[in-house]
N, C-alpha and C. Protein backbone atom coordinates (compact mmCIF):
# COMPACT_ATOMS: atom_id res chain seq x y z
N UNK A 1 53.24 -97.59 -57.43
CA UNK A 1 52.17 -96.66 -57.12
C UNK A 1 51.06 -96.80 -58.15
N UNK A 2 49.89 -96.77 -57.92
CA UNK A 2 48.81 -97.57 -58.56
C UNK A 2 48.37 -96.03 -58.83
N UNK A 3 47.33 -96.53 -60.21
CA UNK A 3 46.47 -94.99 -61.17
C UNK A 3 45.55 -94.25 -59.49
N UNK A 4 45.32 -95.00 -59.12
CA UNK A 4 44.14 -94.01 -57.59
C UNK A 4 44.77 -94.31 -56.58
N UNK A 5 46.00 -94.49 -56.26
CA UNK A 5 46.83 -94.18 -55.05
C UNK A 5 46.05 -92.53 -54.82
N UNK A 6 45.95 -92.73 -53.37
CA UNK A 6 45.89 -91.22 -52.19
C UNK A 6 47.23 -90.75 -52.67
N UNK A 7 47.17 -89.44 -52.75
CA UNK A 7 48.13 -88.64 -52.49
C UNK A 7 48.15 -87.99 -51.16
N UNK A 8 49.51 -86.92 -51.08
CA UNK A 8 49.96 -86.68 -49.52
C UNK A 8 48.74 -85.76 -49.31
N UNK A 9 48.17 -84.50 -49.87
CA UNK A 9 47.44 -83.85 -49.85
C UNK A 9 46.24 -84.83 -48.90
N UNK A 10 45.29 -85.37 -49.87
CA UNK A 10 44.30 -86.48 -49.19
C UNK A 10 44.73 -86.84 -48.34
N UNK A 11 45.91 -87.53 -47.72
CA UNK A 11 46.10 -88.00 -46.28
C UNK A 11 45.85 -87.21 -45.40
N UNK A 12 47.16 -86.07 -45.52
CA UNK A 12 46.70 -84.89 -44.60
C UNK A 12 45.44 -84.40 -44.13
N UNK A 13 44.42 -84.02 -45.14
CA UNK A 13 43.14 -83.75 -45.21
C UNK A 13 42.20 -84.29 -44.71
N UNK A 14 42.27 -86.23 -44.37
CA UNK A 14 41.35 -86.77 -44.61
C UNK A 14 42.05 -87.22 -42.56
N UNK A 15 43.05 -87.15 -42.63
CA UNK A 15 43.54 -87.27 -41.00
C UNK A 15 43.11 -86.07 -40.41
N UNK A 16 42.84 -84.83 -41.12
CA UNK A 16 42.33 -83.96 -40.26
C UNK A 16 40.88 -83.78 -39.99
N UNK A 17 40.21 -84.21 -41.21
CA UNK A 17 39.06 -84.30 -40.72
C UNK A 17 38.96 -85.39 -39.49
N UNK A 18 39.40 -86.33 -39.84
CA UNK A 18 39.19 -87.72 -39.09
C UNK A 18 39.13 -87.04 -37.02
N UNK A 19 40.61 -86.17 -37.40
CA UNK A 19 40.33 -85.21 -35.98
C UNK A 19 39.76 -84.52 -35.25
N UNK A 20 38.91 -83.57 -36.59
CA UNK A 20 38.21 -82.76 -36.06
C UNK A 20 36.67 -83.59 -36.01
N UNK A 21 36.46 -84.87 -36.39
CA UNK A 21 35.30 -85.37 -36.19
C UNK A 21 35.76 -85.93 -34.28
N UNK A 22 36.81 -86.51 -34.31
CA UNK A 22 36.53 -86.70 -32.70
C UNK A 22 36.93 -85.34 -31.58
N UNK A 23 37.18 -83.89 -32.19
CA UNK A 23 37.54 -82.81 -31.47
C UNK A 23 35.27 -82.87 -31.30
N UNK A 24 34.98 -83.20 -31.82
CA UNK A 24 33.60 -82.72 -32.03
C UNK A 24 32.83 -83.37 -30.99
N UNK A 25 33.04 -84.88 -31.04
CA UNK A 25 32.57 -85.27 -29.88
C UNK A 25 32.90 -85.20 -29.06
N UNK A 26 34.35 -85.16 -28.26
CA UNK A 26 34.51 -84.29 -27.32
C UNK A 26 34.01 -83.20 -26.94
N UNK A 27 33.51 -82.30 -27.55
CA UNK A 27 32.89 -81.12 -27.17
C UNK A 27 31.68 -81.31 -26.85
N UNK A 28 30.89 -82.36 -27.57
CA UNK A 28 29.64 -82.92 -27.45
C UNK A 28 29.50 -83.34 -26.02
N UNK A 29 30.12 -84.36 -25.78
CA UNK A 29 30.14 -85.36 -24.25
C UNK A 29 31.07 -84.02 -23.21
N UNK A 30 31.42 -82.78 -23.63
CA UNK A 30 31.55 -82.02 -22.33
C UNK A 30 30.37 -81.16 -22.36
N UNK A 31 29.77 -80.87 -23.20
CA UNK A 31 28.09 -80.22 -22.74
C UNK A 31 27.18 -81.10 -22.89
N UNK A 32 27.54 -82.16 -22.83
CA UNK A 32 26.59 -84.03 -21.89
C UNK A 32 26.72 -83.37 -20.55
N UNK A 33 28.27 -83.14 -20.12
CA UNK A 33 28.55 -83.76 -18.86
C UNK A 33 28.34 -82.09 -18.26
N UNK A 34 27.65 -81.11 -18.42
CA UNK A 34 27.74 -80.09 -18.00
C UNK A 34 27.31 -79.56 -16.26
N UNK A 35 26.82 -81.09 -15.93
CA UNK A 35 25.77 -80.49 -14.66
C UNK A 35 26.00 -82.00 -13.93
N UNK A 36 27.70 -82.55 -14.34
CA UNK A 36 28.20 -83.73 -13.66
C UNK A 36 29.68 -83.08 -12.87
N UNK A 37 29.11 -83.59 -11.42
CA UNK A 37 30.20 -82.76 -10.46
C UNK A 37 31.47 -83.41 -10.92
N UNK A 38 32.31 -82.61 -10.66
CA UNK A 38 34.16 -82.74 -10.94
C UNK A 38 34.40 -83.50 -12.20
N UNK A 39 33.66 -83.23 -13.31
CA UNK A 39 34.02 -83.27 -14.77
C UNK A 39 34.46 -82.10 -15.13
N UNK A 40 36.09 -82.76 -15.87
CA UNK A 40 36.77 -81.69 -16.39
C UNK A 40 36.67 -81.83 -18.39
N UNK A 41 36.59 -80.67 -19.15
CA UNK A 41 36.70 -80.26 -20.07
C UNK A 41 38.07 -80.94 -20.42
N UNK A 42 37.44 -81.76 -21.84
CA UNK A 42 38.42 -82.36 -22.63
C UNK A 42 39.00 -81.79 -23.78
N UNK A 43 39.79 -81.93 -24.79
CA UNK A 43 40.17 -81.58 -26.21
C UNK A 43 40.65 -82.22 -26.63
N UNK A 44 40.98 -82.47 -27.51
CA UNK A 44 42.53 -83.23 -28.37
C UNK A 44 43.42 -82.02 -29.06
N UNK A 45 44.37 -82.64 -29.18
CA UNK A 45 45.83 -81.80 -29.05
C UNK A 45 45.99 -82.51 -30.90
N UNK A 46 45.69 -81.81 -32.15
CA UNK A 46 46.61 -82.23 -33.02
C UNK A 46 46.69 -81.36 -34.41
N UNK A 47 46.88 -79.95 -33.70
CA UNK A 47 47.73 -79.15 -34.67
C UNK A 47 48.89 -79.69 -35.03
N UNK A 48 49.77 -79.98 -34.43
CA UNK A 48 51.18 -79.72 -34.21
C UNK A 48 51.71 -81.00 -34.98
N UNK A 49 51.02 -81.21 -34.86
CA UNK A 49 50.97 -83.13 -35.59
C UNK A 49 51.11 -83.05 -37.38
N UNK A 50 49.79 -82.07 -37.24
CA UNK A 50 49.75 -81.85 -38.41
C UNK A 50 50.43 -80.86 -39.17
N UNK A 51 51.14 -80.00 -38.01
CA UNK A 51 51.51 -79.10 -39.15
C UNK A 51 53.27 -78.92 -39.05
N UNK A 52 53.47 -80.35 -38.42
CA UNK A 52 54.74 -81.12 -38.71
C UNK A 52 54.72 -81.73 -40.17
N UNK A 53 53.48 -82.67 -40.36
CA UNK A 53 53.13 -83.06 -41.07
C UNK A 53 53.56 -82.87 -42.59
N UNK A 54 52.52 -81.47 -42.64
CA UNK A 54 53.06 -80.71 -43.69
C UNK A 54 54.01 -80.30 -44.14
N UNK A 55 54.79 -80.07 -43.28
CA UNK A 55 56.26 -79.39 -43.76
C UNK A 55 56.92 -80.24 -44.14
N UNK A 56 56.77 -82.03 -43.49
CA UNK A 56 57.65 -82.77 -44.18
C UNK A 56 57.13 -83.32 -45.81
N UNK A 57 55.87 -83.13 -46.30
CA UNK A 57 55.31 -82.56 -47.32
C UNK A 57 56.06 -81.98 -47.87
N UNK A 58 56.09 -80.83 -47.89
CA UNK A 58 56.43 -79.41 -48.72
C UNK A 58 58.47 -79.57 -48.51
N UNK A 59 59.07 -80.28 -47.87
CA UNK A 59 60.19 -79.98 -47.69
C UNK A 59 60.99 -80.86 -48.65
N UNK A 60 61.90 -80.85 -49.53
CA UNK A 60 62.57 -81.76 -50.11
C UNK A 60 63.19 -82.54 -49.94
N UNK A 61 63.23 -83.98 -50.65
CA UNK A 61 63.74 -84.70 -50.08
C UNK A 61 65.11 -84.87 -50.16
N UNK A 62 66.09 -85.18 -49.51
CA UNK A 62 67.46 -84.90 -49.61
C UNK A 62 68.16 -86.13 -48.73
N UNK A 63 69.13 -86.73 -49.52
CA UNK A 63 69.60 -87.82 -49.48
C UNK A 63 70.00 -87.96 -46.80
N UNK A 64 69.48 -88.68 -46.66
CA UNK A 64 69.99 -89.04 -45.00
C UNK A 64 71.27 -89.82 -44.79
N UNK A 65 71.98 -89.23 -44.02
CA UNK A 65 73.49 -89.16 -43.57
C UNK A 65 73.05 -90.43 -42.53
N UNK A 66 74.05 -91.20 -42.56
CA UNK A 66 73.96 -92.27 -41.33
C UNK A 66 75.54 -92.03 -40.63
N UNK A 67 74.83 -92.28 -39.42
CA UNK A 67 75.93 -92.12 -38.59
C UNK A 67 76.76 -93.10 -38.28
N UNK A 68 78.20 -92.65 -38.14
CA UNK A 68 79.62 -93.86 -38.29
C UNK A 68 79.58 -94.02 -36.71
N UNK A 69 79.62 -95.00 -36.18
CA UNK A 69 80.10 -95.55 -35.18
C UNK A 69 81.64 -96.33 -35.00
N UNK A 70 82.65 -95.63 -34.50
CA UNK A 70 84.08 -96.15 -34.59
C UNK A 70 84.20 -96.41 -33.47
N UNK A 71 83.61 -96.49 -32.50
CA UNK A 71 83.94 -97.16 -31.12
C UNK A 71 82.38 -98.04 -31.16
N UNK A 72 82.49 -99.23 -30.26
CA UNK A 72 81.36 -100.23 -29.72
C UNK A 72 80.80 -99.21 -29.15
N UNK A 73 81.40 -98.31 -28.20
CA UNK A 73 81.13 -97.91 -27.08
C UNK A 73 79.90 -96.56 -27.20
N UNK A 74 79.87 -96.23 -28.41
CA UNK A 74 79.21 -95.01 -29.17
C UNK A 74 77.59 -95.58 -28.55
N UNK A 75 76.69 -94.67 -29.02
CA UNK A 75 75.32 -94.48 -28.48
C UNK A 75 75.19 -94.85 -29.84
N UNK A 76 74.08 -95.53 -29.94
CA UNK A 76 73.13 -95.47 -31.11
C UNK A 76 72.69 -94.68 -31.48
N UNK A 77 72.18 -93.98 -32.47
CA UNK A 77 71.16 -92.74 -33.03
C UNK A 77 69.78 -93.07 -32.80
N UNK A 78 69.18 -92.14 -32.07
CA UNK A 78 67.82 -91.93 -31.52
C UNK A 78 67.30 -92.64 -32.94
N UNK A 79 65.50 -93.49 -32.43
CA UNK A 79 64.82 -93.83 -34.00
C UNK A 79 63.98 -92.48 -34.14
N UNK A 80 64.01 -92.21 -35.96
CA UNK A 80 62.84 -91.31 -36.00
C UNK A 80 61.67 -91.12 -35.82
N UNK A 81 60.63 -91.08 -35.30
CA UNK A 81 59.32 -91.23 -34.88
C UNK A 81 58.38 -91.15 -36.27
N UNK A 82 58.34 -92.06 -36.97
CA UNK A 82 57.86 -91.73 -38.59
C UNK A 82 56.05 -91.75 -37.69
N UNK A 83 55.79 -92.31 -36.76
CA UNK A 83 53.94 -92.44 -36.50
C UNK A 83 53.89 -91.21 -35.92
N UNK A 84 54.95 -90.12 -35.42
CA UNK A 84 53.86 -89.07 -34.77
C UNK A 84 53.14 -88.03 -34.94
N UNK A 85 52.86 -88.61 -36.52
CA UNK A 85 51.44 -87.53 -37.49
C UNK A 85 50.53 -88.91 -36.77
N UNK A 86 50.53 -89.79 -37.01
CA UNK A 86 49.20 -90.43 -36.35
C UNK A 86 48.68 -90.38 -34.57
N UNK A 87 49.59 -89.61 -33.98
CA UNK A 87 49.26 -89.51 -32.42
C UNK A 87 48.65 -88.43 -32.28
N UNK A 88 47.25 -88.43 -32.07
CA UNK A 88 46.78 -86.90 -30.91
C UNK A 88 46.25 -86.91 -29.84
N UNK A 89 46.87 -85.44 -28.82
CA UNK A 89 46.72 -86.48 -27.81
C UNK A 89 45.33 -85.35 -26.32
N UNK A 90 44.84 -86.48 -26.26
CA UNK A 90 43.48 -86.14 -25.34
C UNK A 90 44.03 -85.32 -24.02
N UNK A 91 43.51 -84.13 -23.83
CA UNK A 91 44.09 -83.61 -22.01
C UNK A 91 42.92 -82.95 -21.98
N UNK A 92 42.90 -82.53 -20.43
CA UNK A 92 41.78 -81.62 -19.57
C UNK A 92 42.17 -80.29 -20.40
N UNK A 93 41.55 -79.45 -20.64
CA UNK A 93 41.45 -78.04 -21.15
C UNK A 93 42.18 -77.28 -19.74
N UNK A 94 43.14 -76.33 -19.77
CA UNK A 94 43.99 -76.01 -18.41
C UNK A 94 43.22 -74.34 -18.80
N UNK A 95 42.87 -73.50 -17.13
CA UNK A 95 42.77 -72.22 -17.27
C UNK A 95 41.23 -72.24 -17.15
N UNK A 96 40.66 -73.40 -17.03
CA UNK A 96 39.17 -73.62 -16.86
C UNK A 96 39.33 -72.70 -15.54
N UNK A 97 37.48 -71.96 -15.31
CA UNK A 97 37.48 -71.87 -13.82
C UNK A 97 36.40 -73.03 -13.46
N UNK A 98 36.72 -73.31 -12.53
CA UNK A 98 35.48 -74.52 -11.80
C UNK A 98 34.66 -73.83 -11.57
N UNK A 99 33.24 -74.55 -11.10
CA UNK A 99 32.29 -74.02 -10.17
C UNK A 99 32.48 -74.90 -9.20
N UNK A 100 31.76 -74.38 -8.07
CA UNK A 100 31.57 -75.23 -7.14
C UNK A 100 31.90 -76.71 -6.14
N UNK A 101 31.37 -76.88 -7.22
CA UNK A 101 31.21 -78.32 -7.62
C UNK A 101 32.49 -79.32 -8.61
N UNK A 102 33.29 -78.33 -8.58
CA UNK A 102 34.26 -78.99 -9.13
C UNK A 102 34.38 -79.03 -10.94
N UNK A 103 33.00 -79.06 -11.79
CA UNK A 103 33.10 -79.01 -13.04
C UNK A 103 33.61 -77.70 -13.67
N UNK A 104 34.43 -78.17 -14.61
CA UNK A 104 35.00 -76.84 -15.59
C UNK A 104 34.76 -76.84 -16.87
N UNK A 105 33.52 -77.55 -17.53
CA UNK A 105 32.52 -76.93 -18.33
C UNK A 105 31.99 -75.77 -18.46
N UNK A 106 32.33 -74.92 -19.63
CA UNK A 106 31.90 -73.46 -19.75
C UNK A 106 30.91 -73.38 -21.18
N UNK A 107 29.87 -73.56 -20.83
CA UNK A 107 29.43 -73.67 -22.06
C UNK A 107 29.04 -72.59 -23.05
N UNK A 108 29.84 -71.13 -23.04
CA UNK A 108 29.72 -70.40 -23.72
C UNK A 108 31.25 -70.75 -25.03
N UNK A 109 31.98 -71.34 -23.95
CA UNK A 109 33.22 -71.99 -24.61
C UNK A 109 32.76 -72.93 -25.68
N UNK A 110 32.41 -74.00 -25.13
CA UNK A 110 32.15 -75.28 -25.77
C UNK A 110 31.40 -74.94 -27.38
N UNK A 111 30.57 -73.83 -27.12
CA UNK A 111 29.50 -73.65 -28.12
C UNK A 111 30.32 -72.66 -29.15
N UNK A 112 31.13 -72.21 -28.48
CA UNK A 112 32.21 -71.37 -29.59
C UNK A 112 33.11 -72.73 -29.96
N UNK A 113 33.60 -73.34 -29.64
CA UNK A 113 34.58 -74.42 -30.22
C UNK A 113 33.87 -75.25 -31.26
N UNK A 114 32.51 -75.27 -30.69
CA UNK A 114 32.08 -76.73 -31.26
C UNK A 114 31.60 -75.75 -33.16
N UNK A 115 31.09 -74.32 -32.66
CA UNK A 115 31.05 -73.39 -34.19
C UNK A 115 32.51 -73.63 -34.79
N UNK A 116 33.47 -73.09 -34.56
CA UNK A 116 34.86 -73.24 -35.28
C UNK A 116 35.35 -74.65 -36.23
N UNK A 117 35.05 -75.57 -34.81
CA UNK A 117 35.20 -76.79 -35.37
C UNK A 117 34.14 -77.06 -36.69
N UNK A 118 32.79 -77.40 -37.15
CA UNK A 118 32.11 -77.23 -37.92
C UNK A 118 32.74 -76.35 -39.00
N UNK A 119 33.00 -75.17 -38.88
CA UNK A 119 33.24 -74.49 -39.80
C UNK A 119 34.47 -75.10 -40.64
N UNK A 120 35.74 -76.12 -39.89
CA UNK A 120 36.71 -76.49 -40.33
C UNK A 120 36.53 -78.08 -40.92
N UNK A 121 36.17 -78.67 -40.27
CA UNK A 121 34.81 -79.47 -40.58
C UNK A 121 34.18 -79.10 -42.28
N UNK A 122 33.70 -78.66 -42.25
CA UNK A 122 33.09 -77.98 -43.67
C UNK A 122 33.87 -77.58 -44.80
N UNK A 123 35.20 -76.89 -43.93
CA UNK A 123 36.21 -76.70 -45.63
C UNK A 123 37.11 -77.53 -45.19
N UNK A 124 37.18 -78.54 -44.70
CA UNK A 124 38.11 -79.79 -45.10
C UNK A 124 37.01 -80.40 -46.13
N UNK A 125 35.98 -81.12 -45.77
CA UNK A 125 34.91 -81.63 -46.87
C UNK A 125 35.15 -81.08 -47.84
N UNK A 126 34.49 -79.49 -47.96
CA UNK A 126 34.27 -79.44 -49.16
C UNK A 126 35.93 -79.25 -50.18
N UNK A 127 37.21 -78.89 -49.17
CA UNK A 127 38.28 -79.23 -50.25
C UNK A 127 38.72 -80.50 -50.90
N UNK A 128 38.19 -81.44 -49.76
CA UNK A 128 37.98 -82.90 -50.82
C UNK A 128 37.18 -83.61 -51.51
N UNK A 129 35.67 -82.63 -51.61
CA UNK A 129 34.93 -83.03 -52.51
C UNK A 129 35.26 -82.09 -54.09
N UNK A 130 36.04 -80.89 -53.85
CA UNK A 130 36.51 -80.51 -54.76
C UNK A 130 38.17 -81.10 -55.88
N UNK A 131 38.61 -81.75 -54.74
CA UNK A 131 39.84 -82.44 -55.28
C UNK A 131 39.21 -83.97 -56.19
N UNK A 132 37.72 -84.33 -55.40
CA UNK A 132 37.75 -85.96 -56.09
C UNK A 132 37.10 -85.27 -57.16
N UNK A 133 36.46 -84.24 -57.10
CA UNK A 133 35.49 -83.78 -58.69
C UNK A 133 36.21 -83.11 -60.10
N UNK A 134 37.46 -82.24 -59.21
CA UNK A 134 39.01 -82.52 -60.31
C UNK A 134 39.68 -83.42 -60.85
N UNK A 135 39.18 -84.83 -60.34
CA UNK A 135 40.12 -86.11 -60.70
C UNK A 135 38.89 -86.79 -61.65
N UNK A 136 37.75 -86.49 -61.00
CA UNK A 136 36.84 -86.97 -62.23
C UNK A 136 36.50 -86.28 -63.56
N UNK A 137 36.79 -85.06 -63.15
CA UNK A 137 37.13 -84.19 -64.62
C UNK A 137 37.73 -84.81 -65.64
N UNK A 138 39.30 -84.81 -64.77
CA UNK A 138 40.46 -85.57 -65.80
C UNK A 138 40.19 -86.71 -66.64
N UNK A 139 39.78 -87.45 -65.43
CA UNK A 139 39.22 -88.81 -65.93
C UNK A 139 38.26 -88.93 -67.18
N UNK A 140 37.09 -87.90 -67.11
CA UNK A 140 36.31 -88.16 -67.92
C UNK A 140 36.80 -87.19 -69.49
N UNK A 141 37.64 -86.10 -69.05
CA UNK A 141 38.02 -85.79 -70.43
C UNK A 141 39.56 -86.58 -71.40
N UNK A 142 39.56 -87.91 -70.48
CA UNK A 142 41.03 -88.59 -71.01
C UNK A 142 40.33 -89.54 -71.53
N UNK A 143 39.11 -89.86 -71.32
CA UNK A 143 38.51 -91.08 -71.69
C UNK A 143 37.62 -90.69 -73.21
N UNK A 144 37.18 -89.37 -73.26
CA UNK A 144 36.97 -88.74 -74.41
C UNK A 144 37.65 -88.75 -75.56
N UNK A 145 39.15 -88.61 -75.11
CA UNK A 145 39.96 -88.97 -76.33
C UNK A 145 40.58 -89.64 -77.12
């Protein structure tokens, strides 16, 4: 592990922004598509991702049991899915009402999501412009001495 290895913190952080920058354009290209017949309202799906994520973070690590197989005949043990913090996953927004015309663009919605998002957006940034300006602290008062 090298002196400026990422830590888990930064990963987490920097995968969530990475998310909420494409939750953003999604929201963008559904008030594009606001006045395009039978366009449905998109999102991405990756709380859950992440806040799997975390816990395997915060949880200790503790030695993994492998399983004895005494017959051929035994099942293998399922593999663990170590990538599914990197999967999120794109669906139609469900509970839309349509108009007419088939679109379920609501753009009183969109304009509330696309505020939230920004706002999360903003304190992911600024918690990692505060984490690299803690590391340059260190840095510069170790080099002082």
């Amino acid at each position: 592990m090298g002196i400026l290895d990422v830590g888990a913190y930064e990963k987490l952080a920097s995968k969530a922004l990475h998310y909420r920058h494409i939750r953003s354009d999604l929201i963008s290209s559904n008030i594009a598509n606001i006045d395009t017949p039978f366009y449905k309202a998109k999102d991405i799906s990756f709380e859950q991702a992440l806040a799997l994520e975390a816990q395997k973070l915060e949880a200790v690590k503790s030695p993994t049991l492998t399983l004895a197989k005494t017959d051929p005949a035994h099942l293998s043990p399922l593999p663990t899915d170590e990538n599914a913090f990197d999967r999120a996953t794109i669906f139609m927004r469900p509970n839309h009402a349509q108009r007419n015309d088939g679109n379920s663009v609501d753009l009183d919605i969109e304009t509330t999501q696309m505020s939230k998002n920004a706002v999360m957006i903003n304190a992911l940034s600024n918690a990692l412009k505060k984490r690299i300006s803690l590391m340059k602290t260190v840095i510069d008062s170790t080099s002082r001495v």
